[in-house]
Protein backbone atom coordinates (compact mmCIF):
# COMPACT_ATOMS: atom_id res chain seq x y z
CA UNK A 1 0.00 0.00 0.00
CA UNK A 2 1.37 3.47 -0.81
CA UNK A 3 2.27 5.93 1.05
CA UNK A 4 -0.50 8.46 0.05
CA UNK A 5 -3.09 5.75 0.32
CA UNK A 6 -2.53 5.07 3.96
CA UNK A 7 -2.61 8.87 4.32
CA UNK A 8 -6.03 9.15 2.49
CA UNK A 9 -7.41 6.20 5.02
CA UNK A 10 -6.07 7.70 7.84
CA UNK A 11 -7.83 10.99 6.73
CA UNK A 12 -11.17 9.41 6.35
CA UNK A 13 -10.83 7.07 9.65
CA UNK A 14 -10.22 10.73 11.58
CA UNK A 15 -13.13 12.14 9.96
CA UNK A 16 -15.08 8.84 10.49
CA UNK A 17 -14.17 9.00 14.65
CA UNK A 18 -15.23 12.94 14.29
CA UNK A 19 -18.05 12.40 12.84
CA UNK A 20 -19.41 9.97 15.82
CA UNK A 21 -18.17 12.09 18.27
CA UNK A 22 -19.85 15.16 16.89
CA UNK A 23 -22.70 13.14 16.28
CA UNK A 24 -22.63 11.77 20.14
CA UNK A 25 -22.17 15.22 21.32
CA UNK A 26 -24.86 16.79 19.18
CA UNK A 27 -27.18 13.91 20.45
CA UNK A 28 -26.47 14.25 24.01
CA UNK A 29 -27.04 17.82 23.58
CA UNK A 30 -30.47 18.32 22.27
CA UNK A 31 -31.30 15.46 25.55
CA UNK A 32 -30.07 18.37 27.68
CA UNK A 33 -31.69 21.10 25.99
CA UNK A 34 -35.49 19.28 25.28
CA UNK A 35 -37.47 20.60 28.03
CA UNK A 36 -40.10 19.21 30.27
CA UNK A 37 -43.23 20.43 30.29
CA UNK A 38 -44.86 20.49 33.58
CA UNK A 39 -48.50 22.00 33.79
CA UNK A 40 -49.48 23.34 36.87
CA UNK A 41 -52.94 24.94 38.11
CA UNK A 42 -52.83 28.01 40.83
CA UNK A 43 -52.30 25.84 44.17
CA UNK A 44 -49.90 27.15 46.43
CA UNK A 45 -47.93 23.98 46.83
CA UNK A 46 -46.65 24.29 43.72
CA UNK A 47 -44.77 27.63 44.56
CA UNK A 48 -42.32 24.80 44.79
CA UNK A 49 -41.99 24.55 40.90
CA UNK A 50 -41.19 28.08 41.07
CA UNK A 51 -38.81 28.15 43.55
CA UNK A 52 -37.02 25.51 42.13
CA UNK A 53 -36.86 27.39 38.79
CA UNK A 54 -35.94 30.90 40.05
CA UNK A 55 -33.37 30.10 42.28
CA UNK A 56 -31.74 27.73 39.65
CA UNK A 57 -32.32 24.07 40.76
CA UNK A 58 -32.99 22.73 37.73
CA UNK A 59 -30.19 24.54 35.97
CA UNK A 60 -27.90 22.80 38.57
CA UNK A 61 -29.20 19.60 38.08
CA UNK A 62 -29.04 19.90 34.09
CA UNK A 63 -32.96 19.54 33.29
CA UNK A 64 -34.65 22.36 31.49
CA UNK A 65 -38.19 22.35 33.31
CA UNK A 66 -40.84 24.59 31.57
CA UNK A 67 -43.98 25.80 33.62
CA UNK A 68 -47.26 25.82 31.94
CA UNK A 69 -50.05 27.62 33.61
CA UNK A 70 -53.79 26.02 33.63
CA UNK A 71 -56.82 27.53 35.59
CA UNK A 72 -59.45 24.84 34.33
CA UNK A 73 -58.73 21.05 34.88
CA UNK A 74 -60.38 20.32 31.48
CA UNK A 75 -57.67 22.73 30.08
CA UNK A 76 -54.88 20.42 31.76
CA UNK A 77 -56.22 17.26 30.67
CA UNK A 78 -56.24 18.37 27.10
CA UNK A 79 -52.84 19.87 27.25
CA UNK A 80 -51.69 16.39 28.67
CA UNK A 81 -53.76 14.50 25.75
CA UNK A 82 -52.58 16.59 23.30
CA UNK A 83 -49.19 15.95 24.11
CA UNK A 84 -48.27 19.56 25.00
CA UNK A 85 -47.66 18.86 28.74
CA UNK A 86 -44.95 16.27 29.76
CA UNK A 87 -46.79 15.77 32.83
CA UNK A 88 -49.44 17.36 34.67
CA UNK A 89 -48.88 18.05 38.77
CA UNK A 90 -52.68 17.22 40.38
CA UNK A 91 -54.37 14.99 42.41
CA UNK A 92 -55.52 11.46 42.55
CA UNK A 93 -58.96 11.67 40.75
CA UNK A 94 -57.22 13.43 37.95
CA UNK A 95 -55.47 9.88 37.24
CA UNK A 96 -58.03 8.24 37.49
CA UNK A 97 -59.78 10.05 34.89
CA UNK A 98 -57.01 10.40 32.67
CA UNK A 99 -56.89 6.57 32.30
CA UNK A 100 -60.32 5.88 32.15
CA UNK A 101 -60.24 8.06 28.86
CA UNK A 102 -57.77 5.77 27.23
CA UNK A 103 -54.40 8.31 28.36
CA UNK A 104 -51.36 5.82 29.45
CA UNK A 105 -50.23 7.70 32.68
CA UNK A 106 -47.66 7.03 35.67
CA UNK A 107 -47.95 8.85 39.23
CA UNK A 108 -43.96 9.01 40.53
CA UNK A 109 -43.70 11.24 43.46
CA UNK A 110 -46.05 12.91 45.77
CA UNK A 111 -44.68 16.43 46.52
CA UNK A 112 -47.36 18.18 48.90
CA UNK A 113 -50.32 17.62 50.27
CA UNK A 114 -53.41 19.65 51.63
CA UNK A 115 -53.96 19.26 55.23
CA UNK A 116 -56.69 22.19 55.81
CA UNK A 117 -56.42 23.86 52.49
CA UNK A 118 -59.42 22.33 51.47
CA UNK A 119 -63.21 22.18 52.96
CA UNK A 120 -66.84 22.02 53.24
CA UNK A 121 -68.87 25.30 54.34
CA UNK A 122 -72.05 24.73 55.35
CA UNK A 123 -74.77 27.19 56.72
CA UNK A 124 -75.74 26.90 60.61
CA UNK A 125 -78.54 24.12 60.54
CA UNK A 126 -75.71 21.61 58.46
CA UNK A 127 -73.45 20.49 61.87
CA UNK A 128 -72.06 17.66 59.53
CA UNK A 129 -71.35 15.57 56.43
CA UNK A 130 -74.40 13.82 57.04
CA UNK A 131 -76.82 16.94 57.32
CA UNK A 132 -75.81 17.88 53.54
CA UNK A 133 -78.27 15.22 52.44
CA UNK A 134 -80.78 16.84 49.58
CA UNK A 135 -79.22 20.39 50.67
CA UNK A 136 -77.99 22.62 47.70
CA UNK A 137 -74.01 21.95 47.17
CA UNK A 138 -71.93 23.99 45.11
CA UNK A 139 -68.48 22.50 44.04
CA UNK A 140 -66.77 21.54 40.73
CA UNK A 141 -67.95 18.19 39.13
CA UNK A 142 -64.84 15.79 38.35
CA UNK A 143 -62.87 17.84 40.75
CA UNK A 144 -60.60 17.32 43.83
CA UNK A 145 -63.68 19.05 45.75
CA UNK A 146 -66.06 16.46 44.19
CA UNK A 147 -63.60 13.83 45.39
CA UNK A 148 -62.81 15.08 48.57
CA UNK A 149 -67.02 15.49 48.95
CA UNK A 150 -67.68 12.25 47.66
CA UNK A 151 -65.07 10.57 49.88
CA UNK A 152 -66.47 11.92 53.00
CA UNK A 153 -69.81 11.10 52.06
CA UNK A 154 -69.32 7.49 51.39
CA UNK A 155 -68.30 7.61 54.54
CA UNK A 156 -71.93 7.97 56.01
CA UNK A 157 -73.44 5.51 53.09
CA UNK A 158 -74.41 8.80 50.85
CA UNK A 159 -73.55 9.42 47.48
CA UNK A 160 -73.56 13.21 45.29
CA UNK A 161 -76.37 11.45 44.14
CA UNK A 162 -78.43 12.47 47.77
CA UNK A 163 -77.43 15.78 47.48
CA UNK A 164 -78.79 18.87 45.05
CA UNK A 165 -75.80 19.91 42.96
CA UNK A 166 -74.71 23.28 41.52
CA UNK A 167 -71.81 22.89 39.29
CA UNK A 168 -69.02 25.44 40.39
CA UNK A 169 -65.14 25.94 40.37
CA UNK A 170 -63.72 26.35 43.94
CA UNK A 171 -64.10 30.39 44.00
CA UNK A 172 -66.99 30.99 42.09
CA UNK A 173 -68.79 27.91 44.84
CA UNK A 174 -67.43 29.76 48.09
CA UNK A 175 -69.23 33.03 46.81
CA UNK A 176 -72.01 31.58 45.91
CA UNK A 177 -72.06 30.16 49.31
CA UNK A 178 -71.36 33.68 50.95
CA UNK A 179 -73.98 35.30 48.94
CA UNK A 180 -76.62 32.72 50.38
CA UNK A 181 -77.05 31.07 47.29
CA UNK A 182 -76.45 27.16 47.97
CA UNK A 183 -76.43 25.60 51.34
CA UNK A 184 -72.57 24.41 51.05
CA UNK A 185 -69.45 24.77 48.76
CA UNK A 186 -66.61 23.00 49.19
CA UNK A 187 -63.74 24.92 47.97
CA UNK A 188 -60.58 26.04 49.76
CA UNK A 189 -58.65 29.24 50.90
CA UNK A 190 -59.82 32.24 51.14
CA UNK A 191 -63.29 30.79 51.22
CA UNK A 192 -63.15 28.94 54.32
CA UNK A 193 -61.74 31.67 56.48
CA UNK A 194 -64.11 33.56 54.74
CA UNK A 195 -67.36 31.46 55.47
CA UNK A 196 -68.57 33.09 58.54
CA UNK A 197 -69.48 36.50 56.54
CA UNK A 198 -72.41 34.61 56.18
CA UNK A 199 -74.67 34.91 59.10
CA UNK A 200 -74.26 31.34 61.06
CA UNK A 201 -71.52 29.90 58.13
CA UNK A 202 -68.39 27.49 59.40
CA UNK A 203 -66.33 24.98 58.21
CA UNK A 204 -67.32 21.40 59.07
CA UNK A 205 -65.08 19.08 57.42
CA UNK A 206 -61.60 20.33 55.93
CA UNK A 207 -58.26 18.23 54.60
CA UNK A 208 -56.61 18.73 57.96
CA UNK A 209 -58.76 15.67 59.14
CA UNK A 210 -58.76 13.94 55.63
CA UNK A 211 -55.27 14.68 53.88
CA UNK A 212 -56.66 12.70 50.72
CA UNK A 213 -55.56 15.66 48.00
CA UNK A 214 -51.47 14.99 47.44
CA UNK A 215 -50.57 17.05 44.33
CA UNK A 216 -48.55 14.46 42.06
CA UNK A 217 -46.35 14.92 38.97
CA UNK A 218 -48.86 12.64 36.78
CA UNK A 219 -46.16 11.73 33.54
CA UNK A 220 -47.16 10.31 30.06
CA UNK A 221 -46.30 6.85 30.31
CA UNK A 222 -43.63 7.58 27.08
CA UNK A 223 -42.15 10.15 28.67
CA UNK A 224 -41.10 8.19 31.95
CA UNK A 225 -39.77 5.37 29.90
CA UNK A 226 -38.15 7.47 27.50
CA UNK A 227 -36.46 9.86 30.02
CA UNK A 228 -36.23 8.62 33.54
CA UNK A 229 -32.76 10.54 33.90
CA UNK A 230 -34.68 13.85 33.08
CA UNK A 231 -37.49 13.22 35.96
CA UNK A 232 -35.27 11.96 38.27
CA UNK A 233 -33.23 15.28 38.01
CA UNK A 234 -36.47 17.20 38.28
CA UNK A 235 -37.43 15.62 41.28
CA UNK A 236 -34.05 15.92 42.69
CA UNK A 237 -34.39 19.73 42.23
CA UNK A 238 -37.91 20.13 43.63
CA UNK A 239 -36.49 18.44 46.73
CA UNK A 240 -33.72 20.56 47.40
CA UNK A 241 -36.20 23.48 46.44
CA UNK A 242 -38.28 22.50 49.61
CA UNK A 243 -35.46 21.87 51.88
CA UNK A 244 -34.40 25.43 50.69
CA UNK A 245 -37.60 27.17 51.42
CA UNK A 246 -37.83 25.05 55.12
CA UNK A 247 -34.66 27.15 56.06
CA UNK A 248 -34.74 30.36 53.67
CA UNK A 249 -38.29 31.82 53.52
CA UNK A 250 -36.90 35.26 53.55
CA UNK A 251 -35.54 34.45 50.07
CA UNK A 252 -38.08 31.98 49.14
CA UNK A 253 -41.70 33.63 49.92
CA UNK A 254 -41.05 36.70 47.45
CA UNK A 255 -40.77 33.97 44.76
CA UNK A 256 -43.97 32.27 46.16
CA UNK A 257 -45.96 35.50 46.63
CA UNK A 258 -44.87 36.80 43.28
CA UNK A 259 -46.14 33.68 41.51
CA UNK A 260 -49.41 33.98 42.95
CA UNK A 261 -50.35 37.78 43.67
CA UNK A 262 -50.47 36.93 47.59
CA UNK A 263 -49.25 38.98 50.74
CA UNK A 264 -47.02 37.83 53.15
CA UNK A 265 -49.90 37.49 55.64
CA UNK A 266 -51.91 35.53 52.84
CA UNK A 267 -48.77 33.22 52.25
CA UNK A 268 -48.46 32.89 56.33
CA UNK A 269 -51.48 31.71 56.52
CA UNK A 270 -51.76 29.46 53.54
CA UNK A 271 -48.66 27.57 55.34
CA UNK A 272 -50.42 26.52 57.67
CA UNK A 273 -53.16 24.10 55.31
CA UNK A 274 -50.47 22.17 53.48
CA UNK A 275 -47.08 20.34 53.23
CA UNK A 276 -44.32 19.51 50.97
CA UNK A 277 -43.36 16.42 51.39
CA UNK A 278 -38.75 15.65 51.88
CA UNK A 279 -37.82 12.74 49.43
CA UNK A 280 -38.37 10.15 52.32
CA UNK A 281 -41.67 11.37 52.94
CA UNK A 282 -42.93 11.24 49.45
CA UNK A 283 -40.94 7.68 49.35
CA UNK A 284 -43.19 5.79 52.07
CA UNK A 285 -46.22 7.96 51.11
CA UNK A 286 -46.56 6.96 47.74
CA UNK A 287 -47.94 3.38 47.79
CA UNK A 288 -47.64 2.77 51.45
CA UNK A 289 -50.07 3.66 53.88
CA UNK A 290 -53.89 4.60 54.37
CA UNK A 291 -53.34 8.06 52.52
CA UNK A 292 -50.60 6.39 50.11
CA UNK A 293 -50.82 7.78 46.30
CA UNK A 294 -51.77 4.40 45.55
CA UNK A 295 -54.71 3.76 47.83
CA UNK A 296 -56.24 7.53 47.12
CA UNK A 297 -55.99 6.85 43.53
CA UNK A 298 -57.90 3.50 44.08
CA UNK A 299 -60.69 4.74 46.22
CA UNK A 300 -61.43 7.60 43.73
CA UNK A 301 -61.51 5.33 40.79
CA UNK A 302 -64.29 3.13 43.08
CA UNK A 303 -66.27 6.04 43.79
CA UNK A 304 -66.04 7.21 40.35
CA UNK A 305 -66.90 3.81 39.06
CA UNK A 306 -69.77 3.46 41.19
CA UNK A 307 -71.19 7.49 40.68
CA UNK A 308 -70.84 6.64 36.62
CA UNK A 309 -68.44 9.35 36.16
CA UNK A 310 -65.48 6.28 34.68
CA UNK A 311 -66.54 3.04 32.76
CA UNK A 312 -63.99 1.00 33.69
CA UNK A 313 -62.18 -0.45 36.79
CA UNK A 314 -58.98 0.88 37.40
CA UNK A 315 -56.21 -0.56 39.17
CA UNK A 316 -54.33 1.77 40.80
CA UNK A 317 -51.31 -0.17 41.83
CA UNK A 318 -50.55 0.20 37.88
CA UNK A 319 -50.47 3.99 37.85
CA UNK A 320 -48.13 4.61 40.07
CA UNK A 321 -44.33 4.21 39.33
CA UNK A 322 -42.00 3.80 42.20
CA UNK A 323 -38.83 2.96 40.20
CA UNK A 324 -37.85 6.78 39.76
CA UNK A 325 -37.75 8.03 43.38
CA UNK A 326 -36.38 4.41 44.58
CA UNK A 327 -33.74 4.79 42.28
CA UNK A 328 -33.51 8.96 42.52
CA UNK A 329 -30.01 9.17 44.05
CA UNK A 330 -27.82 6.17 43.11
């Protein structure tokens, strides 16, 4: 072989090995820079989200993270079935309906949780869950309110079915309530501090007593299969967010407050109805335990089932993916 031969090879076997390497680079470079998209409605536990983006957890864990702000469920569902959500962050009726409409979904953290966020106002002659029966109820069909309602009320062998229902969002059902125009709402903060501008109106069954409403990153199946190293890092950042807002709320609440036009005293007070959850928390809680991710998903597919709102029998245990937080720091 001549000399100028082996020097041609040799020039195409460098621009061969450059070629892969460029190619390898270029690969592992749109990975980094394809975002995910996480839609989020306006509930205060996912200041998280915000904090975690702001003060640059993401950036330091190498995951671009995209917010995508929803005020409707129906909007989020869509933007999850139209594929321009990565994941939706709600709670577990929301998975339940999801798959009942055919979407392939996996739950794979629990981040917060409401634990008084969330209630039932009632004028003075309701004392209790019970007393609602054929009253006029204002909440938000398909909701976290109708679940949380429809929980309790199994609970004393009733159904929404017993009751006389006005189809409401949260808000618009606590004024309603405060104007005098249902008997009940359930809906959450500022409505339930709010209740007793109504002559004789109080709270008589909140989340603080039934913590059944854990927000949840709820993935497209193809997206946690696809790109497990992107969630993990997500998560990994939301967690360090918390721990960082546990011990910095001077720099944390403006972020928080910001993000949802509240005050500090608003944003005091709020703390007080919910928690975010450290990585070992959200590790036990999400298929262990009576308030596990995995038993609240599975009692609101029942009570769907059996209210007609789904068709068909859902197994939770088959929604919910433990494999990313088990795995999350090895």
């Amino acid at each position: 072989m001549s000399k100028s031969v082996k020097i041609v090879l040799a020039i195409i076997a460098i621009g061969i090995a450059v070629f892969f390497i460029w190619y390898g680079l270029s690969k592992n470079q749109n990975a980094t820079d394809q975002s995910l998209k996480i839609g989020l409605n306006p509930w205060i536990g996912h200041g998280l989200y915000y904090v975690a983006k702001e003060k640059g957890f993401f950036d330091k864990e190498g995951v671009n993270v995209e917010l995508v702000n929803f005020d409707d469920g129906a909007v989020g569902k869509q933007l999850l079935n139209t594929d321009k959500v990565d994941a939706l962050s709600l709670t577990p009726e929301t998975v339940v309906i999801l798959a009942d409409a055919g979407a392939s979904v996996r739950v794979v953290a629990i981040t917060d949780t409401s634990e008084g966020a969330d209630g039932i106002i009632a004028a003075k002659d309701i004392k209790n869950i019970s007393d609602l029966k054929s009253k006029k109820v204002a909440f938000e069909v398909g909701s976290p309110s109708h679940f949380f309602l429809s929980y309790l009320l199994n609970q004393n062998g009733l159904t929404t079915n017993d009751l006389e229902v006005v189809n409401e969002v949260a808000p618009d059902a606590g004024v309603s309530f405060v104007a005098g125009k249902v008997d009940a709402a359930v809906t959450w903060e500022p409505w339930l501090s709010q209740a007793n501008e109504r002559q004789g109106g109080h709270l008589i069954a909140s989340s603080r007593v039934a913590p059944i409403l854990p927000a949840m990153p709820i993935f497209r199946t193809e997206v946690v299969e696809n790109r497990p190293d992107d969630i993990k890092k997500m998560m990994r950042a939301l967690f360090a967010a918390r721990d960082f807002i546990m011990s910095n709320h001077k720099e944390a609440d403006p972020i928080i407050m910001e993000a949802f036009n509240l005050s500090q005293q608003d944003l005091d007070d709020q703390y007080k109805t919910f928690r975010w959850l450290n990585y070992q928390d959200s590790l036990s809680e999400l298929d262990k335990g009576q308030y596990s991710a995995t038993n609240l998903i599975q009692s609101a597919a029942n009570l769907w089932l059996k209210l007609g709102l789904i068709k068909t029998k859902i197994n939770a245990s088959s929604l919910v993916d433990t494999s990313i937080l088990k795995n999350l720091y090895q």
